[in-house]
N, C-alpha and C. Protein backbone atom coordinates (compact mmCIF):
# COMPACT_ATOMS: atom_id res chain seq x y z
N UNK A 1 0.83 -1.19 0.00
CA UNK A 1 0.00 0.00 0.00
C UNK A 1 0.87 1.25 0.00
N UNK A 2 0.53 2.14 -0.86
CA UNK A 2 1.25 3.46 -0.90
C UNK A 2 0.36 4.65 -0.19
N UNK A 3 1.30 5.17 0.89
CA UNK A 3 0.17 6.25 1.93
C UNK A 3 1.05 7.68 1.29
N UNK A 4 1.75 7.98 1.10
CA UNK A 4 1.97 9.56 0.42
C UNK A 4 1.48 10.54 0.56
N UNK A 5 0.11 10.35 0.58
CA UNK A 5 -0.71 11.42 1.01
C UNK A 5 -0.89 11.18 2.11
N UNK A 6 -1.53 10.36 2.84
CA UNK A 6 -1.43 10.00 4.07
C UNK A 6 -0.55 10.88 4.78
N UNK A 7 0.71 10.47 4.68
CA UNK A 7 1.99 11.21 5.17
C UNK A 7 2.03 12.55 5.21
N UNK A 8 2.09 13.02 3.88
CA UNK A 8 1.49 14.79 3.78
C UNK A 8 0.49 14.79 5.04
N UNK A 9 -1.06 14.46 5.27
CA UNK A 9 -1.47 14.48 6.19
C UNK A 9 -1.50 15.14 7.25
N UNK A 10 -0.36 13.43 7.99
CA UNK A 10 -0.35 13.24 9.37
C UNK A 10 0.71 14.45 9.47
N UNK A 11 1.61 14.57 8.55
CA UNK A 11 2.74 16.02 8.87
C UNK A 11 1.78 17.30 9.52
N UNK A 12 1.11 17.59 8.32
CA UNK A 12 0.28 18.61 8.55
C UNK A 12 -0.55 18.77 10.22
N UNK A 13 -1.46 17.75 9.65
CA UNK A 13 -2.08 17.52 11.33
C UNK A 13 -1.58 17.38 12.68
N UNK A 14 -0.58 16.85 12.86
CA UNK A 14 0.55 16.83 13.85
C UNK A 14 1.10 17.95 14.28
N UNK A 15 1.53 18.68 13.13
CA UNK A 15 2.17 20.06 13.47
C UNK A 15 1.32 21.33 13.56
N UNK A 16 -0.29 20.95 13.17
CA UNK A 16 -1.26 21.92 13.33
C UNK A 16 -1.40 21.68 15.32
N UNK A 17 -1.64 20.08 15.57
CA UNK A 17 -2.02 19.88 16.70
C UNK A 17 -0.80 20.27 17.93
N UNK A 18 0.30 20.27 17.56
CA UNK A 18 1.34 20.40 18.51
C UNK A 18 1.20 21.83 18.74
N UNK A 19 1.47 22.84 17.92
CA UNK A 19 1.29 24.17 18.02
C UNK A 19 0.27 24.87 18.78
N UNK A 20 -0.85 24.20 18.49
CA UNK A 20 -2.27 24.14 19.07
C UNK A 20 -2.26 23.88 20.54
N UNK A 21 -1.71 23.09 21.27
CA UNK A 21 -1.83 22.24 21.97
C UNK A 21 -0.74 23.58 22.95
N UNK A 22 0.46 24.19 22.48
CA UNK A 22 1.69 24.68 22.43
C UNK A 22 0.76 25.91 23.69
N UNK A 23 0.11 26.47 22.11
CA UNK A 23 -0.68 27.55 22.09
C UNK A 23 -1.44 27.94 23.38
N UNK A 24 -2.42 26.89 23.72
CA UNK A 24 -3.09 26.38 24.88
C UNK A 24 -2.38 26.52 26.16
N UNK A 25 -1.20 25.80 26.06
CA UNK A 25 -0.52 25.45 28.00
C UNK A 25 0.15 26.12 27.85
N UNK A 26 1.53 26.84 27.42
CA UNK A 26 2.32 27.69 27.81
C UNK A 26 1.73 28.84 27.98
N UNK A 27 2.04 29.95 29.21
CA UNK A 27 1.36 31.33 29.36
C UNK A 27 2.30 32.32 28.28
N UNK A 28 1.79 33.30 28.48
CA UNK A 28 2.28 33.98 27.15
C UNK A 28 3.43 35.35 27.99
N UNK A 29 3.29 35.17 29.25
CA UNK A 29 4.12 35.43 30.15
C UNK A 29 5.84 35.27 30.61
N UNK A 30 5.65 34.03 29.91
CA UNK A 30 6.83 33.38 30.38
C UNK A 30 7.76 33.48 29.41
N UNK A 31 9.41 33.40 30.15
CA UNK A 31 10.63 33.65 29.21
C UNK A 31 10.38 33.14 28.10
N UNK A 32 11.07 33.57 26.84
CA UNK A 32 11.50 32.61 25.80
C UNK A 32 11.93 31.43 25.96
N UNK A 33 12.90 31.26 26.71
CA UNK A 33 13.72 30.09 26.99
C UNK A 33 13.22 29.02 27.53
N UNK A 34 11.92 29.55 29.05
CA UNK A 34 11.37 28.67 29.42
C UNK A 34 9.84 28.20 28.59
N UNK A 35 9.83 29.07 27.53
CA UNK A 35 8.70 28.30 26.66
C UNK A 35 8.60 27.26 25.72
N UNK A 36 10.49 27.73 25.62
CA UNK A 36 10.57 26.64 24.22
C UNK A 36 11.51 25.43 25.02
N UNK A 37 11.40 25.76 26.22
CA UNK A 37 11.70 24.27 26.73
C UNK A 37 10.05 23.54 27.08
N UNK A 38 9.54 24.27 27.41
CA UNK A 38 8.10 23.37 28.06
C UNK A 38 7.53 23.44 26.25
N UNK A 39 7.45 23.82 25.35
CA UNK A 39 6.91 23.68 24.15
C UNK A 39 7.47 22.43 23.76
N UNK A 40 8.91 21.95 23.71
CA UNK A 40 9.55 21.40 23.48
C UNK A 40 9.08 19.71 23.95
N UNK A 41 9.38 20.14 25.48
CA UNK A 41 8.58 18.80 26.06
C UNK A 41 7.09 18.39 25.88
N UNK A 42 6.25 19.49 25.59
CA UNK A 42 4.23 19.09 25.38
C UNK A 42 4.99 18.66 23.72
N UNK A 43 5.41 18.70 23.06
CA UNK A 43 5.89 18.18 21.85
C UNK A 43 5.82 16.95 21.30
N UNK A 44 6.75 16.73 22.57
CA UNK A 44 7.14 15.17 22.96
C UNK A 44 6.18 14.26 23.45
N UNK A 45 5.74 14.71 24.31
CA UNK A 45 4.36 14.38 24.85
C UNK A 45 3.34 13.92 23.96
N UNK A 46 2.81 14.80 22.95
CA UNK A 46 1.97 14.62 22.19
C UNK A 46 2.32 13.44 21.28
N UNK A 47 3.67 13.77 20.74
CA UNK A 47 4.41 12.84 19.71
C UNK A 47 4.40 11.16 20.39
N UNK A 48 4.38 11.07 21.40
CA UNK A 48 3.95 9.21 21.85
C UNK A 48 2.62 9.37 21.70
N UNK A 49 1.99 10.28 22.07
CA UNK A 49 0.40 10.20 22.21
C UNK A 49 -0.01 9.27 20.78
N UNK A 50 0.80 10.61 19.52
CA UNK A 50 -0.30 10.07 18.27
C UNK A 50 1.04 9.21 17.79
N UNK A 51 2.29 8.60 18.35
CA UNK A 51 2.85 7.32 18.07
C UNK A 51 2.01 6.15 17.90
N UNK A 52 1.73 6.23 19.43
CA UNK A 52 0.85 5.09 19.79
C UNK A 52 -0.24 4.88 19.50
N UNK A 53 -1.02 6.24 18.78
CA UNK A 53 -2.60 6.05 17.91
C UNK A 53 -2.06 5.77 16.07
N UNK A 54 -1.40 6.33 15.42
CA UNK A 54 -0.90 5.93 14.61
C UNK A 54 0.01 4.53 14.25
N UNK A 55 0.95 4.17 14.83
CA UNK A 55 2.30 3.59 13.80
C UNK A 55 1.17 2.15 14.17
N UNK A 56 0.16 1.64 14.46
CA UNK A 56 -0.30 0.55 14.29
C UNK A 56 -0.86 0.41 12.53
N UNK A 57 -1.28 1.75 12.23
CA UNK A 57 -2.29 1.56 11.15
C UNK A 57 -0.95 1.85 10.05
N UNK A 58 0.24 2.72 10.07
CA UNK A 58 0.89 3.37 9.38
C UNK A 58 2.17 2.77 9.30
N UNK A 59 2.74 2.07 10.39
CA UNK A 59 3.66 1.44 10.19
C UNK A 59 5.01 2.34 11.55
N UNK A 60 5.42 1.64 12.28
CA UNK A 60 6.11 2.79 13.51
C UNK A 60 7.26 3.70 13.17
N UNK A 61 7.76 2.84 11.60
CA UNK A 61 9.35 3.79 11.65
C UNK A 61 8.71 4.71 10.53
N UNK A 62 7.53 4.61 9.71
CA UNK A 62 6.95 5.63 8.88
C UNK A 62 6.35 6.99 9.42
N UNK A 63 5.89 6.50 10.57
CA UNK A 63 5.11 8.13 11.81
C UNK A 63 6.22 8.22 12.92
N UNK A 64 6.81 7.72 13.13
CA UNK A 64 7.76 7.71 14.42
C UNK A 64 9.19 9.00 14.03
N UNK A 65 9.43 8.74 12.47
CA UNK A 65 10.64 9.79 12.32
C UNK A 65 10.06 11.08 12.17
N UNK A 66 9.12 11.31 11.11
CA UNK A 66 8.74 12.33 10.89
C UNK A 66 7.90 12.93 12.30
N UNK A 67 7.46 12.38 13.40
CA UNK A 67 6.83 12.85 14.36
C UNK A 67 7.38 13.76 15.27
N UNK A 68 8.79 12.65 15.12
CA UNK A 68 10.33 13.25 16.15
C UNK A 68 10.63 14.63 15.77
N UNK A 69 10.91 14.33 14.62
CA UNK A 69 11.22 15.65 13.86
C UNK A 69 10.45 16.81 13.89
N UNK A 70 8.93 16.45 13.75
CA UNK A 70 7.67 17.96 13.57
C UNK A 70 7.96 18.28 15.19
N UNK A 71 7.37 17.16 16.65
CA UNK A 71 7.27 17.46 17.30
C UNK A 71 8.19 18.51 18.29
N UNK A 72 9.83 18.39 17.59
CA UNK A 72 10.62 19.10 18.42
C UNK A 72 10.83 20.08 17.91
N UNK A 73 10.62 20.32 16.81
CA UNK A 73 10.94 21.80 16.00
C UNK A 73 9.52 22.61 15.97
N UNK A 74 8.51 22.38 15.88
CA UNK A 74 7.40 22.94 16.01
C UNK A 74 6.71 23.50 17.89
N UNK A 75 6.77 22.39 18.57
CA UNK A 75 6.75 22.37 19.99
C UNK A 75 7.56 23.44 20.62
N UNK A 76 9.15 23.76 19.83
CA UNK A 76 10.06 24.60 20.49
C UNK A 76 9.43 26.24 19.93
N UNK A 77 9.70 25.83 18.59
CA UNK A 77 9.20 27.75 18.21
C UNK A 77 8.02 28.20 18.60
N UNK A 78 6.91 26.94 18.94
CA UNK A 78 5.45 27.34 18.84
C UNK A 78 5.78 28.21 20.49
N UNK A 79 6.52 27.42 21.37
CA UNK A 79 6.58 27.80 22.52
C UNK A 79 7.25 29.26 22.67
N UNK A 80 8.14 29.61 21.82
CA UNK A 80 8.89 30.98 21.67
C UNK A 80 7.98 31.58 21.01
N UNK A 81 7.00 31.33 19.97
CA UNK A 81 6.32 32.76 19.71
C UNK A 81 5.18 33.08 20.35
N UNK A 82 4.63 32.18 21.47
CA UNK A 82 3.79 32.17 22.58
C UNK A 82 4.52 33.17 23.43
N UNK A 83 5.90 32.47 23.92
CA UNK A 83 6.02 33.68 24.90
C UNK A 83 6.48 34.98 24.59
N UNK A 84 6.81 35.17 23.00
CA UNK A 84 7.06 36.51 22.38
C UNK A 84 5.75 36.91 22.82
N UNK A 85 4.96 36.67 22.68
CA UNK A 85 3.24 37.25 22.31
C UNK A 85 3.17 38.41 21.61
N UNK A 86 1.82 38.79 21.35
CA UNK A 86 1.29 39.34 20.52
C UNK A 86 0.93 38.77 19.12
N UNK A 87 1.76 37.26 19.28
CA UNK A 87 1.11 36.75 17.61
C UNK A 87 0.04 35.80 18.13
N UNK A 88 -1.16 35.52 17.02
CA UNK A 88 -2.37 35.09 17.25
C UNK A 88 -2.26 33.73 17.10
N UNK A 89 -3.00 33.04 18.27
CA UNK A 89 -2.80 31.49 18.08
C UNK A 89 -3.00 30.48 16.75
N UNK A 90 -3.81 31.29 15.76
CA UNK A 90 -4.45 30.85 14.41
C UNK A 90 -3.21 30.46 13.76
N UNK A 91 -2.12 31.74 13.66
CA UNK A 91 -0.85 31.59 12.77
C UNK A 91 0.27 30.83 13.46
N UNK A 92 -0.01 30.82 14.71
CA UNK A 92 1.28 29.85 14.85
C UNK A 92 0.90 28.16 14.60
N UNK A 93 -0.43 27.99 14.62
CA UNK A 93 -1.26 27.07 14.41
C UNK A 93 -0.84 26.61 12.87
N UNK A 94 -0.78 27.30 12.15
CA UNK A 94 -1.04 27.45 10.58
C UNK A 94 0.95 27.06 10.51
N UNK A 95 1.36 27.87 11.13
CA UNK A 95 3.24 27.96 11.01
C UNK A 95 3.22 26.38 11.29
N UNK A 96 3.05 25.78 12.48
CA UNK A 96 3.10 24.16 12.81
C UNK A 96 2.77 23.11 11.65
N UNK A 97 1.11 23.96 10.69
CA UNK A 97 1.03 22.91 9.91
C UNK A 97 2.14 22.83 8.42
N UNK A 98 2.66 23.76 8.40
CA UNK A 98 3.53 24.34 7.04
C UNK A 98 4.59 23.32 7.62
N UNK A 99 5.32 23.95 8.71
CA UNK A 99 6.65 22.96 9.09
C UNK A 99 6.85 21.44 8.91
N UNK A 100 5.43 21.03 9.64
CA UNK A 100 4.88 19.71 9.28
C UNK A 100 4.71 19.16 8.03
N UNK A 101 4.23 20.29 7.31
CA UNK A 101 4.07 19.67 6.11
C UNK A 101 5.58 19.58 5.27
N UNK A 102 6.31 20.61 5.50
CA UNK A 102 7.77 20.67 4.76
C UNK A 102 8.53 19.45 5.50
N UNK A 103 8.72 19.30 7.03
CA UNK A 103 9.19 18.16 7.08
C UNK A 103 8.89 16.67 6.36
N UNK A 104 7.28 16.91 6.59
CA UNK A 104 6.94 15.35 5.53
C UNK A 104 7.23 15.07 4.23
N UNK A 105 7.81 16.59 3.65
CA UNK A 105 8.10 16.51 1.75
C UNK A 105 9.47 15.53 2.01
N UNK A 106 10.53 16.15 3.28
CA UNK A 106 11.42 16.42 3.01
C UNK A 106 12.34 15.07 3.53
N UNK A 107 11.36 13.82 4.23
CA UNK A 107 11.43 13.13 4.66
C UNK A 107 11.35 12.11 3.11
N UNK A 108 9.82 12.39 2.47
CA UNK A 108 9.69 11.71 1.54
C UNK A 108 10.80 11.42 0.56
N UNK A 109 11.22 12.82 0.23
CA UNK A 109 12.57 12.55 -1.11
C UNK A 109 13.57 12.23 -0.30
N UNK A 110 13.97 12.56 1.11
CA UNK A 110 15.39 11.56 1.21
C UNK A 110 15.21 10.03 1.18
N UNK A 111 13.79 10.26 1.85
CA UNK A 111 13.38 8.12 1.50
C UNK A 111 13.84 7.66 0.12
N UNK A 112 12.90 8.55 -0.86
CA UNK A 112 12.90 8.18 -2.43
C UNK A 112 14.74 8.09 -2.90
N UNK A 113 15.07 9.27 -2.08
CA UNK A 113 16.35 8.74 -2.72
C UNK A 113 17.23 7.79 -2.06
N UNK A 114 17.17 7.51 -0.82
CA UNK A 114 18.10 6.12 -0.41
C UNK A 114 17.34 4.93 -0.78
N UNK A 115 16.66 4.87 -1.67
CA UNK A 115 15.80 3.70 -2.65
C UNK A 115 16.61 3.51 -3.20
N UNK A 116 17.13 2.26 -3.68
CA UNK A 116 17.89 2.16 -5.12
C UNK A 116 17.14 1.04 -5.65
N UNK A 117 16.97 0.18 -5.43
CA UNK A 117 15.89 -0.63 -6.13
C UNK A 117 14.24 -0.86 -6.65
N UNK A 118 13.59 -0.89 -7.25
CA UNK A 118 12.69 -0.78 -8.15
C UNK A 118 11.70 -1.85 -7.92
């Protein structure tokens, strides 16, 4: 079975939900430093959450890399432009799903290319 889109997807959705999620628990109060460490960790958090609801149907090393990847880079900035504030939860929402989605391209063609067989 070929999921491709799938993948596009779960990137997207993942990094909409982490941001989201980001958005929600960190106060908008707090250092930079200490946001994009607690962003960092609800990241992580989330990322076993939808491990363990995903890699049954998807396969674990197919959602497991790209998860690693959205969840710590999205989780960290979402948490720094929370505690920058003044930006609206919609766009950092929207920033999570872009990242997500660029990580999942970017995952795809290094796959495609350490393929060598047909």
């Amino acid at each position: 079975m070929n999921f491709k889109v799938i993948d596009l997807i779960i990137g997207v959705f993942s990094g909409i939900l982490i941001a989201f999620a980001v958005c929600r628990i960190v106060p908008a109060h707090w250092n930079m430093l200490a946001g994009m460490f607690a962003g960092g960790v609800i990241g992580m958090a989330l990322k076993f959450a939808l491990l363990i609801l995903l890699a049954p149907f998807f396969g674990a090393f197919e959602v497991m890399i790209p998860l690693s990847i959205i969840a710590m880079i999205v989780g960290m900035t979402s948490g720094m432009a929370v505690s920058h504030g003044g930006i609206p939860q919609a766009l950092i929402a929207s920033g999570g799903g872009t990242i997500g989605f660029a990580i999942a391209v970017l995952i795809y063609y290094s796959n495609k290319k350490l393929v060598t067989f047909k």
